[in-house]
Structures are given as C-alpha cells and as structure tokens.
PDB file of N, CA and C in Angstrom:
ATOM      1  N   UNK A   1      42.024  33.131-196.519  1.00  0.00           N
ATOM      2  CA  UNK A   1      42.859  32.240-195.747  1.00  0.00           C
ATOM      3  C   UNK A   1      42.762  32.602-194.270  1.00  0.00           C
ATOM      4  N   UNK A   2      42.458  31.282-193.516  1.00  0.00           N
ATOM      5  CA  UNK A   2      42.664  31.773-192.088  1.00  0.00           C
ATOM      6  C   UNK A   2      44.144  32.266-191.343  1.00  0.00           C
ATOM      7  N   UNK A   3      43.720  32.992-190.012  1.00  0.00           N
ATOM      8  CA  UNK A   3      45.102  32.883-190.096  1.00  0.00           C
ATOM      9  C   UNK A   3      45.106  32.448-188.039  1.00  0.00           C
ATOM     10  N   UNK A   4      44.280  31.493-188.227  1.00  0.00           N
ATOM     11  CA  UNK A   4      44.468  30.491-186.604  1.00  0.00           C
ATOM     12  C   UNK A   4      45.115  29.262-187.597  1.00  0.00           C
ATOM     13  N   UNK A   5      46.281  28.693-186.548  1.00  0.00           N
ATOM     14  CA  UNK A   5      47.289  27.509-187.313  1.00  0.00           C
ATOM     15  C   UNK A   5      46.455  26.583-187.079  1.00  0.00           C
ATOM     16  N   UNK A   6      46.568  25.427-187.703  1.00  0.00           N
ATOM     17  CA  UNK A   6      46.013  24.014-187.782  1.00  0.00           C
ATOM     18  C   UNK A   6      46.993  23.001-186.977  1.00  0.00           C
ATOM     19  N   UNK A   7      47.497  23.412-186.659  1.00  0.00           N
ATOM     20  CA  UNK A   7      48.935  22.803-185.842  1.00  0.00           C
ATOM     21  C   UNK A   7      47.748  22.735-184.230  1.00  0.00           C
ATOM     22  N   UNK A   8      47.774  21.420-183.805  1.00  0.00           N
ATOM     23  CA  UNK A   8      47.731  21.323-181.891  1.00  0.00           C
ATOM     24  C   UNK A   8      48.576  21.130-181.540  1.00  0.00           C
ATOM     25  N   UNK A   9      48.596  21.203-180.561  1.00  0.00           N
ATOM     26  CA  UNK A   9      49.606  20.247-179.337  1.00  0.00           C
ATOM     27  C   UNK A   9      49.000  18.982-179.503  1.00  0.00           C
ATOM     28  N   UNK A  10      50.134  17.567-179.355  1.00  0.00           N
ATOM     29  CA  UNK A  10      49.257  16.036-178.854  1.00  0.00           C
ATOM     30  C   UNK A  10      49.584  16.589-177.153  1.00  0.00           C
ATOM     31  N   UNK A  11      49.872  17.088-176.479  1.00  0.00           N
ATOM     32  CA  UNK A  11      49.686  17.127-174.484  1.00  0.00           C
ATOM     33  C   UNK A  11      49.311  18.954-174.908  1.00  0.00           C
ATOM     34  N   UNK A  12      48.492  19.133-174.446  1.00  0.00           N
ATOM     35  CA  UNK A  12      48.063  20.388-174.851  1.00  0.00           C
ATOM     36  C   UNK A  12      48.812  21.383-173.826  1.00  0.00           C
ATOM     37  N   UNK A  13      48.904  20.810-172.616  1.00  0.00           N
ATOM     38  CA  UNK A  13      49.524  21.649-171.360  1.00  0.00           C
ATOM     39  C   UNK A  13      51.096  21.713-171.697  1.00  0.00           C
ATOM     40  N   UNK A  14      51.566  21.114-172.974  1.00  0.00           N
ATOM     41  CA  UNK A  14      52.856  22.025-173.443  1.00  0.00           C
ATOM     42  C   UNK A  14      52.818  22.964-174.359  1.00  0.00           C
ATOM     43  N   UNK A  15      51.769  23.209-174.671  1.00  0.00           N
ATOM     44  CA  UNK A  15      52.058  24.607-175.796  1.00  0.00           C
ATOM     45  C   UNK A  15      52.783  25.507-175.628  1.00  0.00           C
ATOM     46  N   UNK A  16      52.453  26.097-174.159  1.00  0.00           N
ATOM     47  CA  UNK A  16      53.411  27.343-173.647  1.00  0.00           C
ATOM     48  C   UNK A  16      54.709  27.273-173.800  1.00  0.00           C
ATOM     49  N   UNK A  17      55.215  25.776-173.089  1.00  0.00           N
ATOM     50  CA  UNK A  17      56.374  25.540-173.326  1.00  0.00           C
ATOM     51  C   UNK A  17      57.184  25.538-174.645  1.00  0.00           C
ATOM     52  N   UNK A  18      56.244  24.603-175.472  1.00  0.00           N
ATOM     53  CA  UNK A  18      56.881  24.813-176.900  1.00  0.00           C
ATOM     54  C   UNK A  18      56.487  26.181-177.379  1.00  0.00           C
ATOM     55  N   UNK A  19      56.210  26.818-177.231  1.00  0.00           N
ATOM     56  CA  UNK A  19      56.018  28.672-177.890  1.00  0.00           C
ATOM     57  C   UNK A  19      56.828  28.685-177.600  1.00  0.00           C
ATOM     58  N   UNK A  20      57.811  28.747-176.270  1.00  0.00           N
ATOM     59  CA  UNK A  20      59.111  29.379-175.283  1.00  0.00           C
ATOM     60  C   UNK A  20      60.003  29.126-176.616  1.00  0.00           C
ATOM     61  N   UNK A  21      60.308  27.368-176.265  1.00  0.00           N
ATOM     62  CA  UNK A  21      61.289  26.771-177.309  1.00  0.00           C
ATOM     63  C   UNK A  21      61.068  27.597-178.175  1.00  0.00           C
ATOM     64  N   UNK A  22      59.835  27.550-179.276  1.00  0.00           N
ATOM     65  CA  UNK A  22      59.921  28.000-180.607  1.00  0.00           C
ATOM     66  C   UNK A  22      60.690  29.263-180.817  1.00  0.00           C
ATOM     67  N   UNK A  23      60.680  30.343-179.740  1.00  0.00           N
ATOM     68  CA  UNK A  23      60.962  31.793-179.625  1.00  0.00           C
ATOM     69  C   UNK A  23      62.594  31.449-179.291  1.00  0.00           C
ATOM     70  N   UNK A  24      63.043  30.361-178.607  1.00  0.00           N
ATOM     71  CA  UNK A  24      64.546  30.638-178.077  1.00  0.00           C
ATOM     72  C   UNK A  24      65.133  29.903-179.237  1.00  0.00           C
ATOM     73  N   UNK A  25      64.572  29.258-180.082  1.00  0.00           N
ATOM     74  CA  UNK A  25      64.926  28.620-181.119  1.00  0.00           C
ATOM     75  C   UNK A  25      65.370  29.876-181.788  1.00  0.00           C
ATOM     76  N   UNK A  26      64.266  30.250-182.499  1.00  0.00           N
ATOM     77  CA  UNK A  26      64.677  31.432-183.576  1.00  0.00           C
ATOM     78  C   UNK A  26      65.002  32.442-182.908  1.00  0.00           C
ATOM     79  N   UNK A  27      65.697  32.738-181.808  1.00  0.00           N
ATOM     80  CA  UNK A  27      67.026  33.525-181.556  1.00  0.00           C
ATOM     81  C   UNK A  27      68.351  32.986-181.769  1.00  0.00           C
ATOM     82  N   UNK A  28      68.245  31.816-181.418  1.00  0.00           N
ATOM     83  CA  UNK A  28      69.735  31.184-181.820  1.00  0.00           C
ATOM     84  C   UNK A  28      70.003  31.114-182.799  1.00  0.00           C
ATOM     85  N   UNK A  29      69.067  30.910-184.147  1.00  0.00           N
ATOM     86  CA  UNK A  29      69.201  30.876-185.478  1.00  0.00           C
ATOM     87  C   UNK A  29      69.215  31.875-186.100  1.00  0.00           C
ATOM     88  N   UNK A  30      69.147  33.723-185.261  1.00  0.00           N
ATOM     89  CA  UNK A  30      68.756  35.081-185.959  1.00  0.00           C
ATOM     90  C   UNK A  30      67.739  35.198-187.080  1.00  0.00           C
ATOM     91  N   UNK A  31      66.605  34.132-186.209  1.00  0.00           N
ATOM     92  CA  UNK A  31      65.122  34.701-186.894  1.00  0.00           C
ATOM     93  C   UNK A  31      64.382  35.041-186.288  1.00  0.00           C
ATOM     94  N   UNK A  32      64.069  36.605-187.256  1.00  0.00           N
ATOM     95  CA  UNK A  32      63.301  37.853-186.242  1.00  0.00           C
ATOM     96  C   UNK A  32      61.546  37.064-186.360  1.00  0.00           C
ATOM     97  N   UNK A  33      61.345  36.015-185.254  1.00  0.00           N
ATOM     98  CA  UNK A  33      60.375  35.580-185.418  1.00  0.00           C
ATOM     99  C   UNK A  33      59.158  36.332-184.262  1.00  0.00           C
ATOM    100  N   UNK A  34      58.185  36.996-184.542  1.00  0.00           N
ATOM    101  CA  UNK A  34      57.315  37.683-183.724  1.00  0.00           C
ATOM    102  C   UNK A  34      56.302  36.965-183.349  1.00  0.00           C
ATOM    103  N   UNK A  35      55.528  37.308-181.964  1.00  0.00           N
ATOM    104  CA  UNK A  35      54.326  37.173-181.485  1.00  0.00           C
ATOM    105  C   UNK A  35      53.267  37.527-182.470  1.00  0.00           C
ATOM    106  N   UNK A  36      52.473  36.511-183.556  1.00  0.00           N
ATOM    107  CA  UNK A  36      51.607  37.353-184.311  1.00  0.00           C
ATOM    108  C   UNK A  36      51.807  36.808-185.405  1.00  0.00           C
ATOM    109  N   UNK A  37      51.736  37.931-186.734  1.00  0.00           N
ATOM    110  CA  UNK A  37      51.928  37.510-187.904  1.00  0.00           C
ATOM    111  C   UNK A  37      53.305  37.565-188.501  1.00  0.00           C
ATOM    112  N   UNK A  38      53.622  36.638-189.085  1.00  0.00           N
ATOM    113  CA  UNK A  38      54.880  36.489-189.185  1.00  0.00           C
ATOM    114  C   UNK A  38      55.287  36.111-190.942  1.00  0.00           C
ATOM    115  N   UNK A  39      54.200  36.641-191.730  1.00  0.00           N
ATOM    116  CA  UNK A  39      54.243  36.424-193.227  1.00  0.00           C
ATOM    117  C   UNK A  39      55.475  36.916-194.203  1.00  0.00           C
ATOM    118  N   UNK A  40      56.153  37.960-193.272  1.00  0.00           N
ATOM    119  CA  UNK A  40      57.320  38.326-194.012  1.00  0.00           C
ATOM    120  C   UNK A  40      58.678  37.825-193.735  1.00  0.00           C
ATOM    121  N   UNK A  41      58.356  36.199-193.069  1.00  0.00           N
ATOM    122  CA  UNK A  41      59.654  35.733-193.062  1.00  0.00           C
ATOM    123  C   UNK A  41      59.779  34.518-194.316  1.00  0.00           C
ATOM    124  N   UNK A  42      60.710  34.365-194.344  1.00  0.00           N
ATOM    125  CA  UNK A  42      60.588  33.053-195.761  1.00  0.00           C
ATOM    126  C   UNK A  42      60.247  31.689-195.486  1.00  0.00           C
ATOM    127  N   UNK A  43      59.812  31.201-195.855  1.00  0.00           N
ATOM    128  CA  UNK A  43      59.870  29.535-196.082  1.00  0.00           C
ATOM    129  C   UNK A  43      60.646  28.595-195.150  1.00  0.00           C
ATOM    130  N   UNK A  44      62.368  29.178-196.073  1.00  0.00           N
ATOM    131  CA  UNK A  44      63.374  28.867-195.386  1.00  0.00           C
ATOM    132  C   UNK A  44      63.364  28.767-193.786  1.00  0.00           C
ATOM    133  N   UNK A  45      63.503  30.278-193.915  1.00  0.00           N
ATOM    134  CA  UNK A  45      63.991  30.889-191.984  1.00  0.00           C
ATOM    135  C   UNK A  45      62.468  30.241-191.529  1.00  0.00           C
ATOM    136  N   UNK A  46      60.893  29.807-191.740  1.00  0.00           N
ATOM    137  CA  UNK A  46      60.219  29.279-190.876  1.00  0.00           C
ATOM    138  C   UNK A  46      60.279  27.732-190.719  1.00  0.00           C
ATOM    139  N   UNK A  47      61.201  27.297-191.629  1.00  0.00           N
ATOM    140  CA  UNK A  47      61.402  25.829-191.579  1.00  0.00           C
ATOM    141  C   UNK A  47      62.628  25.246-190.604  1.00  0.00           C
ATOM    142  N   UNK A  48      63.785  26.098-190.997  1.00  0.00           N
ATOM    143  CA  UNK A  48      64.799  26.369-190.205  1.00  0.00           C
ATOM    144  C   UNK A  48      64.397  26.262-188.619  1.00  0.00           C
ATOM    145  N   UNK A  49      63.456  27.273-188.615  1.00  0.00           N
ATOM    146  CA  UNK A  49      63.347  27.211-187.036  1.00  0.00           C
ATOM    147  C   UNK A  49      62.379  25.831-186.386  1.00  0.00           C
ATOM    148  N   UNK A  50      62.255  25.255-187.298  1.00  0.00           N
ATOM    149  CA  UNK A  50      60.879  23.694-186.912  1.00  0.00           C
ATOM    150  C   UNK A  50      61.711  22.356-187.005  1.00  0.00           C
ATOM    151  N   UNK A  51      62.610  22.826-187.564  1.00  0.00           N
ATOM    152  CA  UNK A  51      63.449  22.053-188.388  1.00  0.00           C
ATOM    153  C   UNK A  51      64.519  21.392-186.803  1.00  0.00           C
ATOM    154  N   UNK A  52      65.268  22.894-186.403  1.00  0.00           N
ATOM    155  CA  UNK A  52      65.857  22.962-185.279  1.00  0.00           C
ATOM    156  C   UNK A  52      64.937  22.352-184.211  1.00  0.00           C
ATOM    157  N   UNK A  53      63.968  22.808-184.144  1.00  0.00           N
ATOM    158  CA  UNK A  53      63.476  22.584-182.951  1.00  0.00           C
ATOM    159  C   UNK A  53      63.059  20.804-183.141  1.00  0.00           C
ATOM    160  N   UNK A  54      62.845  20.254-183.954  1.00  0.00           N
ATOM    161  CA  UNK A  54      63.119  18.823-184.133  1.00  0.00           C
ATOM    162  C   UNK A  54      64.488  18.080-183.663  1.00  0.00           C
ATOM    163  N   UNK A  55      65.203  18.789-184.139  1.00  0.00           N
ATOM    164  CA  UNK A  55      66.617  18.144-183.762  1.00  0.00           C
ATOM    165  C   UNK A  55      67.158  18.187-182.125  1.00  0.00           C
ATOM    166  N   UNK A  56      66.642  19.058-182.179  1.00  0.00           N
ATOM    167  CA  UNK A  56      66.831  19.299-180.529  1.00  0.00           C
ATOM    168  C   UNK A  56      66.368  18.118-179.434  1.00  0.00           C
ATOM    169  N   UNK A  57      64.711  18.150-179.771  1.00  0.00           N
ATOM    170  CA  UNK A  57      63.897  17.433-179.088  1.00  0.00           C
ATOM    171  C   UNK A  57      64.235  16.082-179.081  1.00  0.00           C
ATOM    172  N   UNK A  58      64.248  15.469-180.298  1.00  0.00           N
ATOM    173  CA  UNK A  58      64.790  14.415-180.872  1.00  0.00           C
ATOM    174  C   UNK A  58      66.276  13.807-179.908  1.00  0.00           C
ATOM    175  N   UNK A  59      67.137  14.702-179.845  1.00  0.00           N
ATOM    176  CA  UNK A  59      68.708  14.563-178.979  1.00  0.00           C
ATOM    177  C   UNK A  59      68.457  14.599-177.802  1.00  0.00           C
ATOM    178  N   UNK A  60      67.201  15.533-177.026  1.00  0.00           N
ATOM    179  CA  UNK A  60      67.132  15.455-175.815  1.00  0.00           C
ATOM    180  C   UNK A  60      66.444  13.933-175.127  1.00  0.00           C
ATOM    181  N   UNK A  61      65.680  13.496-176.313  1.00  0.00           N
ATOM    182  CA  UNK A  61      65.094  11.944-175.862  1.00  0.00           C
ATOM    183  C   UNK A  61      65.921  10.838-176.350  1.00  0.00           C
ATOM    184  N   UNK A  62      66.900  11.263-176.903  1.00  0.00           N
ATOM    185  CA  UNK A  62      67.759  10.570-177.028  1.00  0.00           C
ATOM    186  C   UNK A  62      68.671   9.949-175.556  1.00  0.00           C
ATOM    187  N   UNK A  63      69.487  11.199-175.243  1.00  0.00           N
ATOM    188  CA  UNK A  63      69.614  10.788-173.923  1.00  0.00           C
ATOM    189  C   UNK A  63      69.300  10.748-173.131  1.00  0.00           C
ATOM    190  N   UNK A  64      67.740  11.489-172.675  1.00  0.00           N
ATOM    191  CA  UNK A  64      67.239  10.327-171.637  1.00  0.00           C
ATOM    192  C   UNK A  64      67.143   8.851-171.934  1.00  0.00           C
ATOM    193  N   UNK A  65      66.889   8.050-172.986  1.00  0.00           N
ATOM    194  CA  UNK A  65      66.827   6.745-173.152  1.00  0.00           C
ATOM    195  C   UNK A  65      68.130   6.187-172.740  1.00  0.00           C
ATOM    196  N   UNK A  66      68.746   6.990-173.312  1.00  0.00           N
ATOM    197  CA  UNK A  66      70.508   6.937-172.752  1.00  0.00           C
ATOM    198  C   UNK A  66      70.950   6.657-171.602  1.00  0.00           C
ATOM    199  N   UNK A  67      69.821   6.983-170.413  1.00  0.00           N
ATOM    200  CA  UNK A  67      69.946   7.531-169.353  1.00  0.00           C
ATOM    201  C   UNK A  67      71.064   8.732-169.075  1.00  0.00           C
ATOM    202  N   UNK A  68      71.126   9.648-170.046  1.00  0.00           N
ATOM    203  CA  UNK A  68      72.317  10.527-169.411  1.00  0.00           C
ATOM    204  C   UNK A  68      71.714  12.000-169.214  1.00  0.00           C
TER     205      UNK A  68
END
C-alpha cells in the first residue's frame, strides 16, 4: 500500500491552507493528529476531523452568500 494520499487540491495554491485548517481542526476536536503517518488513529477520530472541516467550510460560504 502506498502511503502518498490520492486526495488533490481542485486550487492547488490552497493546500497549505487546508493542512493549517486540517491541523486546527483536530485540535479543537482533541485529535492527536501528526505531520506524517497517522495509522494509529481510528476511522472515527479521521473522519471526525473531515467531517468538521466540511461543516465549517460549508457555513463559512454560507454566509458569504449571505453577505454577512
């Protein structure tokens, strides 16, 4: 099994940014998520944190459409 993700960016010049998110995500949620390999977290806690970070994104384009 490889272990480079199959996941891109669609704007590639946000990756960095979304790494940031991904990392401030799973602090808010107390998942010890690391730079690297990260095989000993569960299912759960790596969905949790994708999961969040959907909802987020999702609310933040929300209100901009909102204009607020």
């Amino acid at each position: 099994m490889s272990s480079k993700s199959s996941n891109t960016a669609a704007v590639p010049e946000a990756k960095s940014a979304l790494d940031k998110f991904k990392y401030e995500v799973a602090s808010e949620l107390g998942v010890p998520l690391t730079d690297g390999y990260n095989g000993n977290l569960t299912s759960k806690q790596n969905g949790s944190v994708g999961g969040y970070m959907v909802r987020k994104m999702i609310e933040a384009q929300e209100r901009q459409m909102a204009g607020k």
